[in-house]
Protein backbone atom coordinates (compact mmCIF):
# COMPACT_ATOMS: atom_id res chain seq x y z
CA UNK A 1 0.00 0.00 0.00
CA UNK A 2 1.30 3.26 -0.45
CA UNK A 3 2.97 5.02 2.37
CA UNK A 4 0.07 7.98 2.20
CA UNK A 5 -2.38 5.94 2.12
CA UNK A 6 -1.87 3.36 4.63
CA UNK A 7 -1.30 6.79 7.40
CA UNK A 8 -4.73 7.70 5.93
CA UNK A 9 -5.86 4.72 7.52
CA UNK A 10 -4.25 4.51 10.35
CA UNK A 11 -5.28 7.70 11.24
CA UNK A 12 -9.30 6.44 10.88
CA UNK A 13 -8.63 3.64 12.70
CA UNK A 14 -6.95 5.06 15.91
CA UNK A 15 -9.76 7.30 15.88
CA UNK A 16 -12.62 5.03 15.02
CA UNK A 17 -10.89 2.76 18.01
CA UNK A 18 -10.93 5.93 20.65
CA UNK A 19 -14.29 7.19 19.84
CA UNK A 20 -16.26 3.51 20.15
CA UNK A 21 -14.06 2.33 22.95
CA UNK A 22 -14.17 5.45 25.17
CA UNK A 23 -18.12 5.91 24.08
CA UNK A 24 -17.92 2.28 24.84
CA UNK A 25 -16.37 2.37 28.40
CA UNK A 26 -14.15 -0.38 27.33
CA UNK A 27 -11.42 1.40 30.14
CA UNK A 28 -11.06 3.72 31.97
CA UNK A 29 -8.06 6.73 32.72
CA UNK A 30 -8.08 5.44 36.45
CA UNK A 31 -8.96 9.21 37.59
CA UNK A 32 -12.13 10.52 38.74
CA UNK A 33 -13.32 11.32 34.72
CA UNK A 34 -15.78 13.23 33.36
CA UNK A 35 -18.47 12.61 30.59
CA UNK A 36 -17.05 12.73 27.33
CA UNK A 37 -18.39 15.99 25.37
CA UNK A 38 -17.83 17.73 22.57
CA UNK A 39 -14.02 19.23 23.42
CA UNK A 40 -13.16 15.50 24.21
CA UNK A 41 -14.13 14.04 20.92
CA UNK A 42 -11.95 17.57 19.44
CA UNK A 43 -9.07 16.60 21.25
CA UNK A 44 -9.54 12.63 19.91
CA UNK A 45 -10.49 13.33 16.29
CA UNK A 46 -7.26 15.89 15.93
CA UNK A 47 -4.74 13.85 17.46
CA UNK A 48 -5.67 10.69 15.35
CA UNK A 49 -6.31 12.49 12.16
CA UNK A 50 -2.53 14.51 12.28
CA UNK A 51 -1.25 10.76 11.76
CA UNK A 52 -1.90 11.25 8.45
CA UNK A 53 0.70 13.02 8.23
CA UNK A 54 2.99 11.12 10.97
CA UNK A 55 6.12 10.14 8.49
CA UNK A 56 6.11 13.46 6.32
CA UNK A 57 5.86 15.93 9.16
CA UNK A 58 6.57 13.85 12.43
CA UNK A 59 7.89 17.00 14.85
CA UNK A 60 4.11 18.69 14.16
CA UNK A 61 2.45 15.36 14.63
CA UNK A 62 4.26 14.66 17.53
CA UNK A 63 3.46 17.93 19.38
CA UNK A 64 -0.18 17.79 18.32
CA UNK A 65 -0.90 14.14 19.35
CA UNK A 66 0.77 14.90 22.62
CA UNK A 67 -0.72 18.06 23.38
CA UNK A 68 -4.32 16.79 22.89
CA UNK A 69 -3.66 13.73 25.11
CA UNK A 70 -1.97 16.18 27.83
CA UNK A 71 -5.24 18.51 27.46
CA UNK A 72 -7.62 15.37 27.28
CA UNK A 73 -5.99 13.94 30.73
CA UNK A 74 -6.05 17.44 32.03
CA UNK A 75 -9.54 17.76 31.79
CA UNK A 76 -10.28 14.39 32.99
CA UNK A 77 -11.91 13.05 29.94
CA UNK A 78 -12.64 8.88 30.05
CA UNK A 79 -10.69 5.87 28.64
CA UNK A 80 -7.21 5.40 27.65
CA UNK A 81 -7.57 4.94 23.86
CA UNK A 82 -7.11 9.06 23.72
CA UNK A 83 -3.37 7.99 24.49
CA UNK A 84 -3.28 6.08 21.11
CA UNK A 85 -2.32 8.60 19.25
CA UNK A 86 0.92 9.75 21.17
CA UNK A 87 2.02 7.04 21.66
CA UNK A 88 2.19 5.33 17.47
CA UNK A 89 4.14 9.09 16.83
CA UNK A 90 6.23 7.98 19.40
CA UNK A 91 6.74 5.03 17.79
CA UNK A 92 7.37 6.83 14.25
CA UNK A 93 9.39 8.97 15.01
CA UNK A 94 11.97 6.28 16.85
CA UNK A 95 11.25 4.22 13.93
CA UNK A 96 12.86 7.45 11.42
CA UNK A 97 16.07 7.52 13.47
CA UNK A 98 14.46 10.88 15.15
CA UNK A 99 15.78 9.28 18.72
CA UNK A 100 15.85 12.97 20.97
CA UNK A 101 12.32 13.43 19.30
CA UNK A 102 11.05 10.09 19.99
CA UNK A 103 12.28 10.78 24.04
CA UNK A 104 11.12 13.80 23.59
CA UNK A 105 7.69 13.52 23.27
CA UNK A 106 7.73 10.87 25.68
CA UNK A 107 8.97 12.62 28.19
CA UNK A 108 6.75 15.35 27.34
CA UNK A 109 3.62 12.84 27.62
CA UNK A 110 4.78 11.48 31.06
CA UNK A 111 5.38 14.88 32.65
CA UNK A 112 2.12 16.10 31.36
CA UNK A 113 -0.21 13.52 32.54
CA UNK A 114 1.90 13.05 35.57
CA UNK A 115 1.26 16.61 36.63
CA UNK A 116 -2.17 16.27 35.94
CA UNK A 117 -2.44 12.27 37.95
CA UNK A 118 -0.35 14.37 40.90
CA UNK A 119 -2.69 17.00 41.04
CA UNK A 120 -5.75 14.64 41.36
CA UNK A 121 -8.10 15.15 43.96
CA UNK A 122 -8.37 11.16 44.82
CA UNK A 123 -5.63 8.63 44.23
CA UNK A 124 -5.82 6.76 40.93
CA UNK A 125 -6.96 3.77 40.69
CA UNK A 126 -4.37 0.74 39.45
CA UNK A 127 -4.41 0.55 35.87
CA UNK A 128 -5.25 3.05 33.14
CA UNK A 129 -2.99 5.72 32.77
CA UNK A 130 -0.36 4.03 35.95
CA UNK A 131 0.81 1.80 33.15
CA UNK A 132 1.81 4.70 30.74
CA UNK A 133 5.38 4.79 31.78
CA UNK A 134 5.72 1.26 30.11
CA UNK A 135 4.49 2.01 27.54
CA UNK A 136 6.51 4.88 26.57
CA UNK A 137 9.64 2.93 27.06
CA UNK A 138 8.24 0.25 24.87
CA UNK A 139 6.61 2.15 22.15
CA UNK A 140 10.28 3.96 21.95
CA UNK A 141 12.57 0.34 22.18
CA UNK A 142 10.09 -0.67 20.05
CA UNK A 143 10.89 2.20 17.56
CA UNK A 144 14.74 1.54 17.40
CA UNK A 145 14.04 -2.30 17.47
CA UNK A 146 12.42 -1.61 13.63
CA UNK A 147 14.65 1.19 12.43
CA UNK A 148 17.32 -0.81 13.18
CA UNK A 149 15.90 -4.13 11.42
CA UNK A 150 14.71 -1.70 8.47
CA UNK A 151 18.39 -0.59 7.92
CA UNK A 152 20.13 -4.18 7.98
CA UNK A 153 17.56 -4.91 5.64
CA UNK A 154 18.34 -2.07 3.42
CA UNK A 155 22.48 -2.99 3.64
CA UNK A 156 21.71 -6.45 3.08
CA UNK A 157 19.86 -5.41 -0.35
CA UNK A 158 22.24 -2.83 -1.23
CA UNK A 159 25.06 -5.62 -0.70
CA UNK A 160 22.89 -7.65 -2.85
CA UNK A 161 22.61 -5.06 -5.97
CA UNK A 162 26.15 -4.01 -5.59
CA UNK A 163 27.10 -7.93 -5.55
CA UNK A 164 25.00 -7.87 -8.47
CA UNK A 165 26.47 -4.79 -10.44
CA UNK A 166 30.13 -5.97 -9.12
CA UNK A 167 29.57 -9.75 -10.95
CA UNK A 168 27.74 -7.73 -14.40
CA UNK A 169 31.36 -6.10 -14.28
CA UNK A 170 33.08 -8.73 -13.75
CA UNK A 171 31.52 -10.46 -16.83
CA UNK A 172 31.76 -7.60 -18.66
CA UNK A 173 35.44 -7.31 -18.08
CA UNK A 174 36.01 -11.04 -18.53
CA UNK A 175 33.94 -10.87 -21.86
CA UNK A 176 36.51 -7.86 -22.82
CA UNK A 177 39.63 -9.81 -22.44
CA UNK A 178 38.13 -12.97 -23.90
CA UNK A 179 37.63 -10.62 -27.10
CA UNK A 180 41.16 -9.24 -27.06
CA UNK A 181 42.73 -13.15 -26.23
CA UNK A 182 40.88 -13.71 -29.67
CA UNK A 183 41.89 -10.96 -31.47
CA UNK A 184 45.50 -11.45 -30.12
CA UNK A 185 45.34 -14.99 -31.47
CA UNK A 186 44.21 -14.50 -34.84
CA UNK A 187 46.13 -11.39 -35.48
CA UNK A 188 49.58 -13.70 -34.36
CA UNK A 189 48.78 -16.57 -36.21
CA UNK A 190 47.17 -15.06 -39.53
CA UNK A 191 49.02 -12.31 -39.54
CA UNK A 192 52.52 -14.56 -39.37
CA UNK A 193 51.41 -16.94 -41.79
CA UNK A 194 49.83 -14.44 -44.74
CA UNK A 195 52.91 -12.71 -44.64
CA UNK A 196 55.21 -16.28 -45.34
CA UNK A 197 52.43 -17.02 -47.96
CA UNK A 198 52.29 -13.64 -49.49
CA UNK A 199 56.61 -13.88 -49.93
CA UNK A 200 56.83 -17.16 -51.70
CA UNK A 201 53.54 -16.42 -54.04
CA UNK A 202 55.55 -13.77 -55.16
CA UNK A 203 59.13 -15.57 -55.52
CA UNK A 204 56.96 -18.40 -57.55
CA UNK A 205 55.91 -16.17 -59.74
CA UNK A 206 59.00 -14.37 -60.17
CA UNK A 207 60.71 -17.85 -60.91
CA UNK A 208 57.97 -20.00 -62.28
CA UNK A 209 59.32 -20.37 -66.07
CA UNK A 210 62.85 -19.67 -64.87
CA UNK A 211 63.80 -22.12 -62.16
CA UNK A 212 61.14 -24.86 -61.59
CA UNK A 213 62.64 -26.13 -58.93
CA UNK A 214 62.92 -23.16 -56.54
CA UNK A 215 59.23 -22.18 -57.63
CA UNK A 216 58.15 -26.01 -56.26
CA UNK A 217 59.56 -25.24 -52.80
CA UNK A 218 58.07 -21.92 -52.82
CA UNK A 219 54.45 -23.25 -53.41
CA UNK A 220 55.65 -26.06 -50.83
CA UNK A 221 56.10 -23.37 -48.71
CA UNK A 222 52.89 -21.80 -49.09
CA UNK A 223 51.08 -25.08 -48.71
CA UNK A 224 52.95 -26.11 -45.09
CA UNK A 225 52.39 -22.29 -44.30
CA UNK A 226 48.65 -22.77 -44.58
CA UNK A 227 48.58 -25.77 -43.08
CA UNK A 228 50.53 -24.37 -40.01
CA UNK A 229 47.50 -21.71 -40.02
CA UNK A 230 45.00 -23.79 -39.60
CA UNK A 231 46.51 -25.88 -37.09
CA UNK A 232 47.15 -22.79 -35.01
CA UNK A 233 43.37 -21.33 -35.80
CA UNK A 234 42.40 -24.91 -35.22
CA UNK A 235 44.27 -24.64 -31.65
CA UNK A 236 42.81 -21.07 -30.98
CA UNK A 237 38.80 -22.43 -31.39
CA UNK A 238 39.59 -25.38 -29.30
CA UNK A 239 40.72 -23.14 -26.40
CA UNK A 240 37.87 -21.26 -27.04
CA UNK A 241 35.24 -24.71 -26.36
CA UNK A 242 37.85 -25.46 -23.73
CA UNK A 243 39.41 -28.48 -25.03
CA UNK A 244 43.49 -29.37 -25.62
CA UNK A 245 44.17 -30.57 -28.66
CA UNK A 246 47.77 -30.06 -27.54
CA UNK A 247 48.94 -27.27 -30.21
CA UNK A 248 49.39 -24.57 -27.47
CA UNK A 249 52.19 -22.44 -28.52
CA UNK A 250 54.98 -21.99 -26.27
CA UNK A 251 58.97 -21.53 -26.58
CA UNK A 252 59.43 -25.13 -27.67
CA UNK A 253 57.96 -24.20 -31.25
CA UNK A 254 60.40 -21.51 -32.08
CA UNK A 255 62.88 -24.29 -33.44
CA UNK A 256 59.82 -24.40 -36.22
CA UNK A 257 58.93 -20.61 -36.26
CA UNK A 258 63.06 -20.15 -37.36
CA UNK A 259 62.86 -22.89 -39.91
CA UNK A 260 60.14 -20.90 -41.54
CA UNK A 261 61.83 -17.51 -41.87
CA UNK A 262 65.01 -18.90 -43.19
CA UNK A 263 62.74 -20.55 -45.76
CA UNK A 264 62.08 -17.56 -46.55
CA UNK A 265 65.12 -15.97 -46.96
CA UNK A 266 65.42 -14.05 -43.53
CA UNK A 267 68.97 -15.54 -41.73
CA UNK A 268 67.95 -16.21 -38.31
CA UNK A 269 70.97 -16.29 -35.63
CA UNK A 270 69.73 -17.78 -32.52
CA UNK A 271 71.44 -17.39 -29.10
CA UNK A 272 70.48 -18.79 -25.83
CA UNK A 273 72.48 -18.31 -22.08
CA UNK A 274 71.61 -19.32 -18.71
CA UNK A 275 69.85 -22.36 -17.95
CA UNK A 276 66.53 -23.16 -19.94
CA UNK A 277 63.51 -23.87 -17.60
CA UNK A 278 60.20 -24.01 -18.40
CA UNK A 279 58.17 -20.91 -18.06
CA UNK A 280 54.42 -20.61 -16.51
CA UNK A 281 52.27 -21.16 -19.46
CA UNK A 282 50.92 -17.70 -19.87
CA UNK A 283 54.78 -16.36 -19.87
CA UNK A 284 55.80 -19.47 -22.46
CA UNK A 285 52.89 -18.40 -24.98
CA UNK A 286 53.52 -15.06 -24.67
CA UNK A 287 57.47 -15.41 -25.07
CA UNK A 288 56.68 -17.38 -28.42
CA UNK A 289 53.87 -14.67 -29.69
CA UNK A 290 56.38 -11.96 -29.47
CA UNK A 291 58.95 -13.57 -31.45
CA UNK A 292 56.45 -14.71 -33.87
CA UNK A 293 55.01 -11.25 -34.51
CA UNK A 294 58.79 -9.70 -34.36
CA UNK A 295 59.50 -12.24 -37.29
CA UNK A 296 56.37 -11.07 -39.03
CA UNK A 297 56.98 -7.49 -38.55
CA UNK A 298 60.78 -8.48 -40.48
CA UNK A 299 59.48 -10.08 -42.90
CA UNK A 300 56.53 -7.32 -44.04
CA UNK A 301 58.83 -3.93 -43.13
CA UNK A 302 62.72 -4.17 -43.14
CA UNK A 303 63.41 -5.40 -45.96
CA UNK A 304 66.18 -8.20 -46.79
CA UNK A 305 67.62 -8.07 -43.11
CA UNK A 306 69.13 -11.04 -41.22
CA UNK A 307 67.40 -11.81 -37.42
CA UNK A 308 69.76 -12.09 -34.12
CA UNK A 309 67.22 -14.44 -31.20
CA UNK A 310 68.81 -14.12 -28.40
CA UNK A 311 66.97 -16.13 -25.23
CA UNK A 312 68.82 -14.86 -21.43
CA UNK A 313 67.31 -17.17 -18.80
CA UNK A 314 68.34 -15.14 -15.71
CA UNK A 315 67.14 -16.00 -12.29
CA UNK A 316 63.74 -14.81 -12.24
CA UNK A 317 63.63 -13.64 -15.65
CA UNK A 318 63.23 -14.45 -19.45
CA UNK A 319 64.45 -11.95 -21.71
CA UNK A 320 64.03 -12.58 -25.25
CA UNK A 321 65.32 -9.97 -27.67
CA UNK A 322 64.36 -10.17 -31.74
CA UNK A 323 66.71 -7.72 -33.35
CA UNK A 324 67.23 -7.17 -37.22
CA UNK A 325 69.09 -5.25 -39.41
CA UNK A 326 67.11 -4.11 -41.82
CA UNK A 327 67.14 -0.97 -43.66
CA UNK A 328 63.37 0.04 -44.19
CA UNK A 329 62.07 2.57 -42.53
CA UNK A 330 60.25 0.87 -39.50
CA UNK A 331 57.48 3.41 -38.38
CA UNK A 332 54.89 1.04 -40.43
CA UNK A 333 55.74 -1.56 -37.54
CA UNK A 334 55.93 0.90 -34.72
CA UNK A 335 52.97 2.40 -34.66
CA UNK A 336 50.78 -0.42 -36.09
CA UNK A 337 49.06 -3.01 -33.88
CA UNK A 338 51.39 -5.63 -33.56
CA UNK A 339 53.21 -3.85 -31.21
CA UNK A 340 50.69 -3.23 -29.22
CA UNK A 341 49.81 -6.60 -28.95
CA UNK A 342 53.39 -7.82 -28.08
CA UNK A 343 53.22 -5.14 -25.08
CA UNK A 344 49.61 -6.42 -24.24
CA UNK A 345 51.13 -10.09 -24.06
CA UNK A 346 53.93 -8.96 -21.71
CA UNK A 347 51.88 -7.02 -19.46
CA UNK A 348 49.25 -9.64 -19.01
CA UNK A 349 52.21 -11.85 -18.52
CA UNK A 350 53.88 -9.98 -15.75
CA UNK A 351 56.21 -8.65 -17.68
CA UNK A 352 57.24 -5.52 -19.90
CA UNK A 353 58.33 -4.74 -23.33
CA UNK A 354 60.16 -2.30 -25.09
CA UNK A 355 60.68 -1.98 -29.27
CA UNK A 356 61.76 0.40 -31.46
CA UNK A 357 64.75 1.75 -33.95
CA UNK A 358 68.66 0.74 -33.65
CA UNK A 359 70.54 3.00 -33.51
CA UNK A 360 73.26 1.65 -36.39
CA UNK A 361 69.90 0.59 -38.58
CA UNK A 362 67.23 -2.10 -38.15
CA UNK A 363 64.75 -2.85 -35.29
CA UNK A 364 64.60 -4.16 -31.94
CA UNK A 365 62.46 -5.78 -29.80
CA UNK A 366 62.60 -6.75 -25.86
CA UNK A 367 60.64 -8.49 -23.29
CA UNK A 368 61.24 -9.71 -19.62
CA UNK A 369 58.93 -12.09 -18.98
CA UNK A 370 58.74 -13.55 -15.13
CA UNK A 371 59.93 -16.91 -14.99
């Protein structure tokens, strides 16, 4: 129900309660009362109707419920239910943190019909209005006993949406990378294996009438070069629907990656210190990546230039250098997004990269990798 409406009525019934049960004389105040008269039924019908407004405006419902039950009391009007009122804004206003309002009032209620119980010509009788203390205390423990349930609640389901929202990022995130891992794989392996194709197409050509036998290695070439793709695009899917077909490029396929680029024509010098350990698997792949887009980034931008591998297994570290010396002008490869896939693979590895110019000619690249 909506908040408005379910004030509305608890406002009528509070006040359909007081007027049948004091017209009723279903209690009594305990004091010598008096017939119940026109002011009386004032004092009920105003205090029960400002609960209406009891969340929205709690101070001025709070003062007005209390003041007509003070001024009810104090002019020894029947019943109890005329107490309704003051106490349930009591209770509200507890129940909206308003603590010093909620003790407030209280207070205010227990001094005012105290006075007026003190004053009395007779004793009071036992019952009745003797028993307001308690309720006071309970209608405010009461109070913080919800407002304090009401807020765990509300951390409990903002925990809950922010769990929510946290795991939607989360997927996001991991759909993101998953994107990029796929990207990354095809751009490596196609990438590597166009460019091998796209060399010996053209030296068949070139030699097709003229040396038949160096054309039927180059097409040879082109044929095991497309095979190799497909093996590695095969490997890439079945990663993707989480199955091992066990083609998962690491360091021990560079023996095959240098074989390819001499086939080519690019001299390959490889040189390897320290002590050769295998590497976690995300550091292996990414070590062989890099030198196969390094090779690929020879082979389509510096020209006829011979390649210097050098592998230093240090204690904690691989470093593998690719260095050529080409003389093309390498900006084509520095800026374009091999690179920046090389650099993604080392970061996501643990590690770091560097690449750029030589300084007497050609290119270089370098990783560390962890080991």
């Amino acid at each position: 129900m909506n908040p408005t409406r379910a004030d509305i009525s608890i406002a009528a019934a509070v006040l359909t309660l007081g007027v049948v049960g004091t017209y009723g004389r279903l209690s009594d105040s305990g004091l010598t009362e008096r017939p119940l008269d026109g002011v009386g039924l004032t004092l009920i019908t105003l205090s029960s109707a400002a609960l209406a407004w009891r969340r929205s405006a709690p101070v001025t419902v709070g003062a007005v419920a209390v003041g007509c039950v003070v001024a009810y009391y104090g002019a020894l009007y029947p019943g109890v239910f005329a107490a309704a009122p003051a106490l349930i804004a009591i209770y509200t206003a507890a129940t909206l943190g308003r603590r010093a309002l909620s003790i407030a009032l209280a207070v205010a209620l227990a001094l005012g019909v105290g006075t007026f119980v003190a004053l009395s010509d007779t004793d009071p009788e036992p019952g009745g209005l003797s028993l307001l203390s308690g309720w006071l205390v309970a209608m405010v423990v009461l109070g913080e006993t919800v407002r304090s349930r009401r807020a765990q609640l509300a951390l409990i389901e903002q925990r809950a949406v922010e769990a929510e929202r946290t795991r939607e990022e989360a997927a996001l995130r991991r759909a993101g990378e998953e994107r990029l891992w796929i990207a990354q794989e095809l751009h490596d392996t196609l990438t590597h294996a166009i460019s091998v194709i796209n060399v010996q197409t053209a030296v068949a050509l070139q030699l097709l009438e003229r040396d038949p036998d160096r054309t039927r290695t180059a097409l040879l070439a082109v044929k095991e070069s497309g095979q190799e793709a497909m093996r590695e695009l095969r490997a890439s899917l079945g990663v993707l629907r989480q199955s091992d077909d066990g083609l998962e490029s690491g360091l021990n396929r560079l023996p095959r990656l240098v074989e390819r680029a001499q086939a080519v024509g690019l001299p390959v010098t490889t040189v390897v210190s320290g002590t050769a350990e295998p590497l976690p698997p995300r550091a292996d792949r990414a070590a062989y990546r890099i030198a196969q887009e390094a090779f690929t980034n020879v082979l389509r931008h510096a020209g006829p230039a011979a390649i210097t591998l050098t592998l230093t297994y240090q204690q904690h570290t691989l470093v593998i250098e690719i260095e050529d010396d080409g003389t093309n002008d390498a900006s084509t490869a520095e800026h374009g997004m091999g690179l920046i896939g090389m650099r993604e693979r080392a970061v996501a590895a643990g590690g770091t990269l560097t690449a750029g110019p030589r300084p007497g000619g050609g290119f270089a690249v370098r990783a560390e990798l962890p080991r």
